[in-house]
C-alpha atoms as a PDB file:
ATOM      1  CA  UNK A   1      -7.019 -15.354 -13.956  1.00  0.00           C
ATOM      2  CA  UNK A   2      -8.570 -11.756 -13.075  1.00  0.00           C
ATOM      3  CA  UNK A   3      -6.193  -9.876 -11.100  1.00  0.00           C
ATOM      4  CA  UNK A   4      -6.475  -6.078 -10.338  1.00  0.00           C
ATOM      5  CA  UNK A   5      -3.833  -4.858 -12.898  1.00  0.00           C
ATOM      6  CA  UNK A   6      -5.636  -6.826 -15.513  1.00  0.00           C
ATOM      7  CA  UNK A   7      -8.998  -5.468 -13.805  1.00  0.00           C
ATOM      8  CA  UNK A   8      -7.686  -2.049 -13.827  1.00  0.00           C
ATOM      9  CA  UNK A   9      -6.561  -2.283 -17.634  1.00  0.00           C
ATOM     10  CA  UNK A  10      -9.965  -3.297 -18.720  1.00  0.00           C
ATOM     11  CA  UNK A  11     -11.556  -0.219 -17.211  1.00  0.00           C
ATOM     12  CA  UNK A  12      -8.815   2.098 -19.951  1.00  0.00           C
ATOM     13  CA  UNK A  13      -8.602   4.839 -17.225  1.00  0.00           C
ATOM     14  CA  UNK A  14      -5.031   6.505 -16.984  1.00  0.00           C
ATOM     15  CA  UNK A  15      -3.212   6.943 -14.030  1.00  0.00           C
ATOM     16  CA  UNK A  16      -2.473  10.014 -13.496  1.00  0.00           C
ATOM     17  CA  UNK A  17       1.788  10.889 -12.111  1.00  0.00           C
ATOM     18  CA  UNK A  18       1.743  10.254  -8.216  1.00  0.00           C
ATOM     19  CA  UNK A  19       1.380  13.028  -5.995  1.00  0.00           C
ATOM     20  CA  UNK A  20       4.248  14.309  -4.195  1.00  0.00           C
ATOM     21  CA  UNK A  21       3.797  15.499  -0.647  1.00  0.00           C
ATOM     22  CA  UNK A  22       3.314  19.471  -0.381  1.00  0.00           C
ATOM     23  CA  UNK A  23       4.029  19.100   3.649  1.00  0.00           C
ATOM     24  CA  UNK A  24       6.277  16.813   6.066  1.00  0.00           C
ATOM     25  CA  UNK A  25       4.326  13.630   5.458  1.00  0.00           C
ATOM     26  CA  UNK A  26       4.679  10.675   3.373  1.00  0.00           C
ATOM     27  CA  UNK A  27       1.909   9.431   0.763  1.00  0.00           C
ATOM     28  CA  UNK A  28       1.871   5.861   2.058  1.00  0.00           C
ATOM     29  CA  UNK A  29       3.485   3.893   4.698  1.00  0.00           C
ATOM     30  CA  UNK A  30       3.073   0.309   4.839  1.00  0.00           C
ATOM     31  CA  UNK A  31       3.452  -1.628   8.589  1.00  0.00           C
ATOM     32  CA  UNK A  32       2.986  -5.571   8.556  1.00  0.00           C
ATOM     33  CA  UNK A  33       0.544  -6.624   6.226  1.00  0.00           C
ATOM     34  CA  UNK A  34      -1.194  -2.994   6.146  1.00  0.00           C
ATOM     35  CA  UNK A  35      -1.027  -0.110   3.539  1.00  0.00           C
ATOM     36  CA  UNK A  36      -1.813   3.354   4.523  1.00  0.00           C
ATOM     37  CA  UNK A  37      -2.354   6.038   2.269  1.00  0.00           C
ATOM     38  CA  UNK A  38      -2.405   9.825   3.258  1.00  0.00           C
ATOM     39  CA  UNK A  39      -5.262  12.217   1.749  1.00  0.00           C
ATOM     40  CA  UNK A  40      -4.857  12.036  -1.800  1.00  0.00           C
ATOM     41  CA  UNK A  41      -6.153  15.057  -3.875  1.00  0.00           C
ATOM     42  CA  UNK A  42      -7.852  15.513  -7.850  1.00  0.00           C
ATOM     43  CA  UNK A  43      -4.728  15.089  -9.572  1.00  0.00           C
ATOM     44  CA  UNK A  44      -5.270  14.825 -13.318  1.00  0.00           C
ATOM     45  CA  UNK A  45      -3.374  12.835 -15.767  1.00  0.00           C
ATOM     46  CA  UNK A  46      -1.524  16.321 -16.640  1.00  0.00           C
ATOM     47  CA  UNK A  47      -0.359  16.548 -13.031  1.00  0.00           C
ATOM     48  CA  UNK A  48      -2.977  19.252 -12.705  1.00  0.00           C
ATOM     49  CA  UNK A  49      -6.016  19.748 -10.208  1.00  0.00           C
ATOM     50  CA  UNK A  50      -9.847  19.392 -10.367  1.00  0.00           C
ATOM     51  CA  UNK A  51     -10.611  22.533  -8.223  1.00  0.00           C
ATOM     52  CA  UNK A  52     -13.986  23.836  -6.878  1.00  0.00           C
ATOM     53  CA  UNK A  53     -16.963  23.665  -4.510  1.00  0.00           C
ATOM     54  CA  UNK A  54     -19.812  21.089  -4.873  1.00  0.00           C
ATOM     55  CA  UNK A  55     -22.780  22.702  -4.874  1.00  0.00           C
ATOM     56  CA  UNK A  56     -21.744  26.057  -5.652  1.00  0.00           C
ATOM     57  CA  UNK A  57     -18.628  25.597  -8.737  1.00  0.00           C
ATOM     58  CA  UNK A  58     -19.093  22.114  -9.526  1.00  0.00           C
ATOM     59  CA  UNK A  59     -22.627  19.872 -10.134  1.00  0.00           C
ATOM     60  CA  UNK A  60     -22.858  16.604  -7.878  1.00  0.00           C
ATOM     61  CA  UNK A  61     -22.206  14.636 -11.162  1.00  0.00           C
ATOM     62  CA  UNK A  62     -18.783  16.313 -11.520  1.00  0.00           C
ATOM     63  CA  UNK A  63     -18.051  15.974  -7.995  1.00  0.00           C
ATOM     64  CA  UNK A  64     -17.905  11.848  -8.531  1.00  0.00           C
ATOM     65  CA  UNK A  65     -16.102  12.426 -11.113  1.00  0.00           C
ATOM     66  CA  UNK A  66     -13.863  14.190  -9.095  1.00  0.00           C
ATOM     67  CA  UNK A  67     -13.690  11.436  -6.113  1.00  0.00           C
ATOM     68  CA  UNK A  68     -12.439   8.769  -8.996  1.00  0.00           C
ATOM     69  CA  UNK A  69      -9.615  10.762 -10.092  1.00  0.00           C
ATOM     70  CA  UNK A  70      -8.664  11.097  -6.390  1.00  0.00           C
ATOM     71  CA  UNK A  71      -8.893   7.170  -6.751  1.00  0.00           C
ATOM     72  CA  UNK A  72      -6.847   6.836  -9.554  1.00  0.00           C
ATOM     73  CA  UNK A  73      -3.955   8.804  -7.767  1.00  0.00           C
ATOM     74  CA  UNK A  74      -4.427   6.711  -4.874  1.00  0.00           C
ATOM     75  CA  UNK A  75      -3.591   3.676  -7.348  1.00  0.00           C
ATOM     76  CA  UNK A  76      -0.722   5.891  -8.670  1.00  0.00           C
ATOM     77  CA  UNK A  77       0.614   5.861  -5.488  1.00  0.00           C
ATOM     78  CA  UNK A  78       0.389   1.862  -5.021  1.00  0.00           C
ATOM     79  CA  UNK A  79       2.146   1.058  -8.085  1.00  0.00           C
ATOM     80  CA  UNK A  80       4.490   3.792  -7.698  1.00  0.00           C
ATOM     81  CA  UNK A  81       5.390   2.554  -4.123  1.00  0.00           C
ATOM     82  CA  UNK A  82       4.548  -1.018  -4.212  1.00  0.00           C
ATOM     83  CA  UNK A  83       4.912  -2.218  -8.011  1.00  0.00           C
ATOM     84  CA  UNK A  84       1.592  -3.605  -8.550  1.00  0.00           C
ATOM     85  CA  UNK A  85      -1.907  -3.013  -7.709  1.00  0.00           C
ATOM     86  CA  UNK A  86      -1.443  -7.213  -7.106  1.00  0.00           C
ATOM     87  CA  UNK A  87       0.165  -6.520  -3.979  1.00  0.00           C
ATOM     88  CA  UNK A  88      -3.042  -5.301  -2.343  1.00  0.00           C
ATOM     89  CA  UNK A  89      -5.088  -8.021  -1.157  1.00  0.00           C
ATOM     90  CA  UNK A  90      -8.359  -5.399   0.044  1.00  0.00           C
ATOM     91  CA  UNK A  91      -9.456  -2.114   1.052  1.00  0.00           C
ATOM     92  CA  UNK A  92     -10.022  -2.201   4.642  1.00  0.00           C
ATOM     93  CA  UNK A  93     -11.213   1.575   5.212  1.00  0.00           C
ATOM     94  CA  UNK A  94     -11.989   4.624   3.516  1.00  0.00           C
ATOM     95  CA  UNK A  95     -12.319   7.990   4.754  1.00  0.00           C
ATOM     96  CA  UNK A  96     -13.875  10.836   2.100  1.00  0.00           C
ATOM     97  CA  UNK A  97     -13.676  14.087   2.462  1.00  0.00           C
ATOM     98  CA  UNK A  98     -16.199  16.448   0.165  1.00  0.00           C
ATOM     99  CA  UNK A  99     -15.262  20.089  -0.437  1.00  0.00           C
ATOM    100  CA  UNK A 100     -19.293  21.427  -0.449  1.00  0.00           C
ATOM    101  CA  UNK A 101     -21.868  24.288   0.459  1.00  0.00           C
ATOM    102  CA  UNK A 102     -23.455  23.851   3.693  1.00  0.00           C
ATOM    103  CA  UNK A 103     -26.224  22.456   2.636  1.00  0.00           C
ATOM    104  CA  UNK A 104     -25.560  20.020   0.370  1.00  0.00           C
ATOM    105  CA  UNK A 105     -26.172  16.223   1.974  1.00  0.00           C
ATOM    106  CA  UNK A 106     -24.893  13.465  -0.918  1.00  0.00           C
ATOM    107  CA  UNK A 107     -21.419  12.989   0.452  1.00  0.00           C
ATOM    108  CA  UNK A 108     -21.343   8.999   0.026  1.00  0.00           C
ATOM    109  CA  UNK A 109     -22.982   9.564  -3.836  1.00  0.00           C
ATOM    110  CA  UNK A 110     -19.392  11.599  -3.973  1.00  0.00           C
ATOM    111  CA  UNK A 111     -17.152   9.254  -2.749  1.00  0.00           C
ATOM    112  CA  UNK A 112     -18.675   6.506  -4.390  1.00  0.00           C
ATOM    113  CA  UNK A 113     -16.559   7.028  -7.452  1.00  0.00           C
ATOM    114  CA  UNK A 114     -13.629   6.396  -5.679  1.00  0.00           C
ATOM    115  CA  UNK A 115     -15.194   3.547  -3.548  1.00  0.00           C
ATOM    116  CA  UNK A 116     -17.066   2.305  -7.499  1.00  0.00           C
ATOM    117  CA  UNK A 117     -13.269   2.359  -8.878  1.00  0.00           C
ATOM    118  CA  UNK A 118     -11.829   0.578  -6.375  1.00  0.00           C
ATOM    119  CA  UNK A 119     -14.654  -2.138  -6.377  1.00  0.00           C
ATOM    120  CA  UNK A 120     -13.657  -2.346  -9.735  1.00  0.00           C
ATOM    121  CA  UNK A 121      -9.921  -3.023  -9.273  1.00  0.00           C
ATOM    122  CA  UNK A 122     -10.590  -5.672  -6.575  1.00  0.00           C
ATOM    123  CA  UNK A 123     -13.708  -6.916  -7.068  1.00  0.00           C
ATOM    124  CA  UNK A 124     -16.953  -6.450  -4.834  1.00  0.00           C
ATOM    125  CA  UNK A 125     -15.519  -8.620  -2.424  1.00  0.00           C
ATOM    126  CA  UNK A 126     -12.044  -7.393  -1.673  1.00  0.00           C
ATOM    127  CA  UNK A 127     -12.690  -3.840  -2.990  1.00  0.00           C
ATOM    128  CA  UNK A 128     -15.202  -2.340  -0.992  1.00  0.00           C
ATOM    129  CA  UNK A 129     -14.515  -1.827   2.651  1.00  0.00           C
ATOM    130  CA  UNK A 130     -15.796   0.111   6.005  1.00  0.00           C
ATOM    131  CA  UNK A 131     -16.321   3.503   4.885  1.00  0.00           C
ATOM    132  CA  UNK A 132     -16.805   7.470   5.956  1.00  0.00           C
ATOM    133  CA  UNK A 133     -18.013  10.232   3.712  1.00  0.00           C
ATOM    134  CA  UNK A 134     -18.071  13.764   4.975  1.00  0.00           C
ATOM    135  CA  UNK A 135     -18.689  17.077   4.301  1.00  0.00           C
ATOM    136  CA  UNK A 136     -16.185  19.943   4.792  1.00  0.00           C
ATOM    137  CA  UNK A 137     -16.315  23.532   4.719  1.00  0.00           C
ATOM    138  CA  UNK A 138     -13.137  23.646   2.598  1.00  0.00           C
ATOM    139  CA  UNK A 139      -9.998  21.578   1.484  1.00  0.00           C
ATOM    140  CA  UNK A 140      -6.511  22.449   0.477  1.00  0.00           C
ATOM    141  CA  UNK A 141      -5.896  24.710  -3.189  1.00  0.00           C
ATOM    142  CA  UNK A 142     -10.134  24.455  -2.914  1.00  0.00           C
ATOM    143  CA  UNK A 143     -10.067  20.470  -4.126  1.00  0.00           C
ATOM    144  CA  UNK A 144     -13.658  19.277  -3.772  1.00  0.00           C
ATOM    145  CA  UNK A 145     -12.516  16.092  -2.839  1.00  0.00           C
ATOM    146  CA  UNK A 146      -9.765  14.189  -0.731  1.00  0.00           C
ATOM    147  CA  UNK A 147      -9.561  10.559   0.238  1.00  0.00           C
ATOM    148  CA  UNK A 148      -7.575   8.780   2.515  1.00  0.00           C
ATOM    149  CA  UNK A 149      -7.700   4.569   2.974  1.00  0.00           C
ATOM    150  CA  UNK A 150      -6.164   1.828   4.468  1.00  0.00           C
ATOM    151  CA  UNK A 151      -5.353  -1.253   2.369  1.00  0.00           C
ATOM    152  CA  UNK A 152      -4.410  -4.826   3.665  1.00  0.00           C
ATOM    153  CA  UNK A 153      -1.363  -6.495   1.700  1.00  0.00           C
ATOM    154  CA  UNK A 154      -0.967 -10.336   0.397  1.00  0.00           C
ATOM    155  CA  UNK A 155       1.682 -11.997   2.848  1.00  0.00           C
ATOM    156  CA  UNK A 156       5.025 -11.765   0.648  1.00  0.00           C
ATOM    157  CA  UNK A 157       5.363 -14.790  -1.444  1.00  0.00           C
END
């Protein structure tokens, strides 16, 4: 039986460590059945950052690149917190938050490797939820890209 760790493993990504918070929040709180996840940032498998503006230091290509790793540290998170990716039963929302020029207009093409990754992990019809992509002017150490999302949980068995 598919479930999203064994999903996950197919896809041979690497987590990268969990972020730690650099202010007074936490990176997740679950109440009831829901999960929520703060704004997770390009955290690389070597703990460091994917930095830069889309459009101006970074192409459009590298930019989805960049919203998947923010992905995978949002799964970091889960397992780190939860255990298991198993414990989420769907993504409910998504919010996506592009570091770009002004002009630039392709923010769900961004975000789409995050919301492509996590399709992946839970299947088209648990893994893709309600969803905003937006452009900003500018995002903390200059990441172009930060996510946050609400998950819903399997009851506890």
């Amino acid at each position: 039986m598919e479930t999203p760790e064994s999903n996950f493993e197919k896809l041979g990504l690497e987590l990268p460590p969990p972020p730690k918070p650099l202010g007074v929040y936490k990176p997740c709180l679950v109440i009831g059945n829901q999960l929520y996840l703060s704004g997770h940032g390009t955290v690389k498998s070597d703990g460091t950052l994917i930095i830069g503006q889309i459009g101006k230091d970074l192409s459009q290509e590298e930019g989805k690149l960049a919203a998947r790793q923010v992905g995978l540290a949002m799964l970091a998170t889960i397992k780190a917190n939860l255990g298991s990716l198993n414990r989420v039963k769907r993504v409910v929302k998504v919010l996506g938050m592009v570091n770009c020029i002004s002009t630039f207009e392709k923010h769900p093409f961004i975000i789409n490797g995050a919301s492509e990754l996590f399709a992946s992990v839970w299947g088209e019809e648990y893994g893709i939820g309600v969803r905003s992509a937006v452009g900003m002017g500018s995002l903390p150490d200059n990441i172009p890209v930060e996510i946050e999302a609400l998950f819903e949980l399997h009851d506890k068995v």
